[in-house]
N, C-alpha and C. Protein backbone atom coordinates (compact mmCIF):
# COMPACT_ATOMS: atom_id res chain seq x y z
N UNK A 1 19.62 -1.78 13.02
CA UNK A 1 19.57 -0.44 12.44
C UNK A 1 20.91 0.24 12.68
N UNK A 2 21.26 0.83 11.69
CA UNK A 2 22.69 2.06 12.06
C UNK A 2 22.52 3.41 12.00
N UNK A 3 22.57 3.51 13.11
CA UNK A 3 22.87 4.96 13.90
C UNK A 3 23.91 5.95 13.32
N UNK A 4 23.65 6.97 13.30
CA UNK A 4 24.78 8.01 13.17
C UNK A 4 25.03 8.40 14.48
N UNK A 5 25.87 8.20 15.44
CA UNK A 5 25.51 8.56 16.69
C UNK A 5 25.27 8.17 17.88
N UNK A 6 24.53 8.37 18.90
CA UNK A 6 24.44 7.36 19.90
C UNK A 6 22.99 7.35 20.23
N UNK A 7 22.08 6.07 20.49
CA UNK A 7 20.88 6.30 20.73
C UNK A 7 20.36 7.32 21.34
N UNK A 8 20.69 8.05 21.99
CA UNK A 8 20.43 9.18 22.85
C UNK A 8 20.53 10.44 22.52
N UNK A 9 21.16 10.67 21.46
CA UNK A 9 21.25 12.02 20.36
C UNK A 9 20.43 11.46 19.00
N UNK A 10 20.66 10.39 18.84
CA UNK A 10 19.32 9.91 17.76
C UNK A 10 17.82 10.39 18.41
N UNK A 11 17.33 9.43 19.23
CA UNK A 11 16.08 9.97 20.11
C UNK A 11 15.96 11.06 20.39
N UNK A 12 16.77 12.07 20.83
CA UNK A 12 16.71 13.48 21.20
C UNK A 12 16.15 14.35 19.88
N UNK A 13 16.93 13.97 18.50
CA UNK A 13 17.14 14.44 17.12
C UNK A 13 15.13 13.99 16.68
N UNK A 14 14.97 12.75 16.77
CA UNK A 14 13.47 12.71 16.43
C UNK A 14 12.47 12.98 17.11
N UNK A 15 12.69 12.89 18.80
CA UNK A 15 11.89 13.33 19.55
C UNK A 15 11.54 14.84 18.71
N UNK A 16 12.53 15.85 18.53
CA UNK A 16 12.57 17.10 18.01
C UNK A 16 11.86 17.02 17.20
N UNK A 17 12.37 17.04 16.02
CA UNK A 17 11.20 17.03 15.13
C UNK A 17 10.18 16.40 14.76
N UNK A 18 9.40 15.49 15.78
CA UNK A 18 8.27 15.07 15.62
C UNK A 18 7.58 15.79 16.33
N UNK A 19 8.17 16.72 17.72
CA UNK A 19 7.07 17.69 18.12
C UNK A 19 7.41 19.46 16.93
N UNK A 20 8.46 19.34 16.85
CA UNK A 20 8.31 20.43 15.87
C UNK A 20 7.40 20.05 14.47
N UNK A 21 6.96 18.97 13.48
CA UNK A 21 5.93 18.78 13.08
C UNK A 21 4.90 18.44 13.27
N UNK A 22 4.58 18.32 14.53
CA UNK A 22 3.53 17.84 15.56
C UNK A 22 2.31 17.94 13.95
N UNK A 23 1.81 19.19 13.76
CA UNK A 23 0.79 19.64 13.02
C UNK A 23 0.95 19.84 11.23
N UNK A 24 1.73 19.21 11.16
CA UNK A 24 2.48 19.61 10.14
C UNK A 24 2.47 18.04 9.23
N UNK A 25 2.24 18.18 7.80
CA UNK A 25 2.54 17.10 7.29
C UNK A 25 4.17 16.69 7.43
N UNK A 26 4.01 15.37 6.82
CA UNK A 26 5.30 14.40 7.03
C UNK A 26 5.42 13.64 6.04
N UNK A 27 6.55 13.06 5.47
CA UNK A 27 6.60 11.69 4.50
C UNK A 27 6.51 10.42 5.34
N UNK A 28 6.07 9.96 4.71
CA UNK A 28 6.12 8.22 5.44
C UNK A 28 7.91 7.94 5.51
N UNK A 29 8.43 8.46 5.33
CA UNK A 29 9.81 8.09 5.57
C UNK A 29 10.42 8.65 6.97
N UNK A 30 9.81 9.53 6.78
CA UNK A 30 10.23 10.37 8.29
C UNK A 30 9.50 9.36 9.24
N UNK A 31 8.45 9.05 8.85
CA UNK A 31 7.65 8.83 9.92
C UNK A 31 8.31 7.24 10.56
N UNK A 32 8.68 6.60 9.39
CA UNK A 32 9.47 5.20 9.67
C UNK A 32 11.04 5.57 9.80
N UNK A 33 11.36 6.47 9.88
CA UNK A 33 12.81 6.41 10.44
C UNK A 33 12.51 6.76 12.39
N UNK A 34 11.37 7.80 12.25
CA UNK A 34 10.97 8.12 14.05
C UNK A 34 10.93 6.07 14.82
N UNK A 35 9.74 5.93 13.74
CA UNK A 35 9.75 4.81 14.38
C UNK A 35 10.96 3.38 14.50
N UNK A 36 11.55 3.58 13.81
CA UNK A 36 12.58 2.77 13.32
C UNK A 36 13.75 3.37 15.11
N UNK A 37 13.78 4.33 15.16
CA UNK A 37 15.12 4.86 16.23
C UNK A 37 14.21 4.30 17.10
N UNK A 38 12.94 4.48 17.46
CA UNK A 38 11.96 4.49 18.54
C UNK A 38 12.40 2.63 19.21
N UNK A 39 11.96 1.69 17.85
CA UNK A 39 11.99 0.55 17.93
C UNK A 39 13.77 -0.49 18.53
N UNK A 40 14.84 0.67 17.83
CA UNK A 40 15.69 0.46 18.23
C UNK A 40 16.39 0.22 19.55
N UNK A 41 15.58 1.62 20.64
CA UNK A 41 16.17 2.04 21.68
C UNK A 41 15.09 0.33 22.43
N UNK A 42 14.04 0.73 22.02
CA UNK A 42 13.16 -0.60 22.87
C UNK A 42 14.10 -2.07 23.04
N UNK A 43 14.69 -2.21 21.47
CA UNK A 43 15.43 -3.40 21.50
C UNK A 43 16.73 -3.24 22.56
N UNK A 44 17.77 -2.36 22.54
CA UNK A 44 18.24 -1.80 23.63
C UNK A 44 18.21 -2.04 24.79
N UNK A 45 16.79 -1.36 25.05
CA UNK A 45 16.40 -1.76 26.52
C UNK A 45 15.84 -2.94 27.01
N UNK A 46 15.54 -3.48 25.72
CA UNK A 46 15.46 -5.07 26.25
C UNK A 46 16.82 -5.71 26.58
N UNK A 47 17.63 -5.87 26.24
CA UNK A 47 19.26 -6.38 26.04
C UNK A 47 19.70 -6.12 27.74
N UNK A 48 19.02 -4.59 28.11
CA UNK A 48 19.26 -4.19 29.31
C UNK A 48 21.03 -4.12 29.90
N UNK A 49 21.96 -4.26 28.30
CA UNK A 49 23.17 -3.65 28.34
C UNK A 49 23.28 -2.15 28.22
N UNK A 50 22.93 -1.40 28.33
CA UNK A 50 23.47 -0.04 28.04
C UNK A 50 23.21 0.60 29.34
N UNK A 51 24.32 1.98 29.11
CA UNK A 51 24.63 2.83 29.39
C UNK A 51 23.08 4.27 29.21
N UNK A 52 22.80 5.17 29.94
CA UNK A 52 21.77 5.93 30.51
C UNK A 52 20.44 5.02 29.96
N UNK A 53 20.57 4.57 30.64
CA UNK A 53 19.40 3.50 30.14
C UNK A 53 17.96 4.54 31.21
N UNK A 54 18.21 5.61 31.81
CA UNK A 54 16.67 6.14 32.50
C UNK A 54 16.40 7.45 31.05
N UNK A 55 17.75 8.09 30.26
CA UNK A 55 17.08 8.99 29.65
C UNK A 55 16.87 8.56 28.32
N UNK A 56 17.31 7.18 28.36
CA UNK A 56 16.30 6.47 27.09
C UNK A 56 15.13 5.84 27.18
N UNK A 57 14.74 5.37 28.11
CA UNK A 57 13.57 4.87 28.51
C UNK A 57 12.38 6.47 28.71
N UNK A 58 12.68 7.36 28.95
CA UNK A 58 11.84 8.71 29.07
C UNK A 58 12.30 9.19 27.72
N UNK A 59 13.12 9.12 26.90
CA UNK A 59 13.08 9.89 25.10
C UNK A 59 12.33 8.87 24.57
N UNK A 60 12.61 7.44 24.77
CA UNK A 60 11.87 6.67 24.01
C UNK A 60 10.02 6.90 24.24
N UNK A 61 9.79 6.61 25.81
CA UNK A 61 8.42 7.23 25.83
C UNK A 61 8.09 8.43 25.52
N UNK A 62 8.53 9.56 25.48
CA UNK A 62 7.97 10.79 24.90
C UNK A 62 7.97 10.89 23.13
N UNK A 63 9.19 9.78 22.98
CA UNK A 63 8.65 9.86 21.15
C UNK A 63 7.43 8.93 20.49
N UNK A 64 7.51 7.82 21.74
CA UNK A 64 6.40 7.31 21.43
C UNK A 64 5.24 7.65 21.50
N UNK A 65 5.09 8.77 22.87
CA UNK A 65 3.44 9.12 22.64
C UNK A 65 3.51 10.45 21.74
N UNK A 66 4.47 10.79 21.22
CA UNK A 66 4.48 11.74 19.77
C UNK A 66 3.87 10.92 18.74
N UNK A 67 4.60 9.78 17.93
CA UNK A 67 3.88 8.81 17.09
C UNK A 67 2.20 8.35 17.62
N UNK A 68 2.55 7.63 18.76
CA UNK A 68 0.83 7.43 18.97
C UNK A 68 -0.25 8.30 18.87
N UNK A 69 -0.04 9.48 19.44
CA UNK A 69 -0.68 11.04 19.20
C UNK A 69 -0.97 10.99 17.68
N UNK A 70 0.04 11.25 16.78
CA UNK A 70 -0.07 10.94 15.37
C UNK A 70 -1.01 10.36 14.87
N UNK A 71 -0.71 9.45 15.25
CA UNK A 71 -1.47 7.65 14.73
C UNK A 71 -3.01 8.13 15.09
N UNK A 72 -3.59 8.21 16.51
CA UNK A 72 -4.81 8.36 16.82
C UNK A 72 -5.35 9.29 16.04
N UNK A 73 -4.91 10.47 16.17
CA UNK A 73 -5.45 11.66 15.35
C UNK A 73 -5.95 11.89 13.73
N UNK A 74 -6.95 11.26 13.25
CA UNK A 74 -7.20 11.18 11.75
C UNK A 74 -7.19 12.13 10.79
N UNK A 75 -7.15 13.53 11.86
CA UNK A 75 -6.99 15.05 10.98
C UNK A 75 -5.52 15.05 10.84
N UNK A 76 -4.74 14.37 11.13
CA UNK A 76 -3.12 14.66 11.41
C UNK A 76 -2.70 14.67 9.88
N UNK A 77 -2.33 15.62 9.37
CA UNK A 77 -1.75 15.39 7.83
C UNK A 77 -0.60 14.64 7.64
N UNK A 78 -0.77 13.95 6.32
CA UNK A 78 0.33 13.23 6.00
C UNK A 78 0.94 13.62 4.78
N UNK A 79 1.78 13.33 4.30
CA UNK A 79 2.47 13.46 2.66
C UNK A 79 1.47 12.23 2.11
């Protein structure tokens, strides 16, 4: 995947607005780009080369239980 940026201002950028639409519909595009950065940082931290590797491992889990939250919730609107 290519980044504008550095994983860590990416994650920060979707963490954001997935709790700022928390309640709020979404496009499936948004929703696969969250997950797409999400999936990225994981690959990342598998490699276990990088740099702040503790405040990606805590953006990556807090965007993830944003998506999972999502996911579970069947009232959650979508586009």
């Amino acid at each position: 995947m290519k980044l504008d940026g550095s994983i860590v201002s990416n994650l920060q950028a979707a963490l954001a607005s997935a709790r700022r639409f928390r309640d709020k519909p979404v496009y499936p595009d948004t929703l696969n780009h969250w997950r797409n950065v999400l999936s990225h940082a994981h690959y990342l931290l598998g490699k276990g080369q990088i740099g702040e590797i503790n405040a990606i491992r805590n953006l990556s889990s807090a965007l993830g239980a944003e998506l999972e939250q999502r996911k579970l919730d069947p009232d959650k609107p979508h586009l």
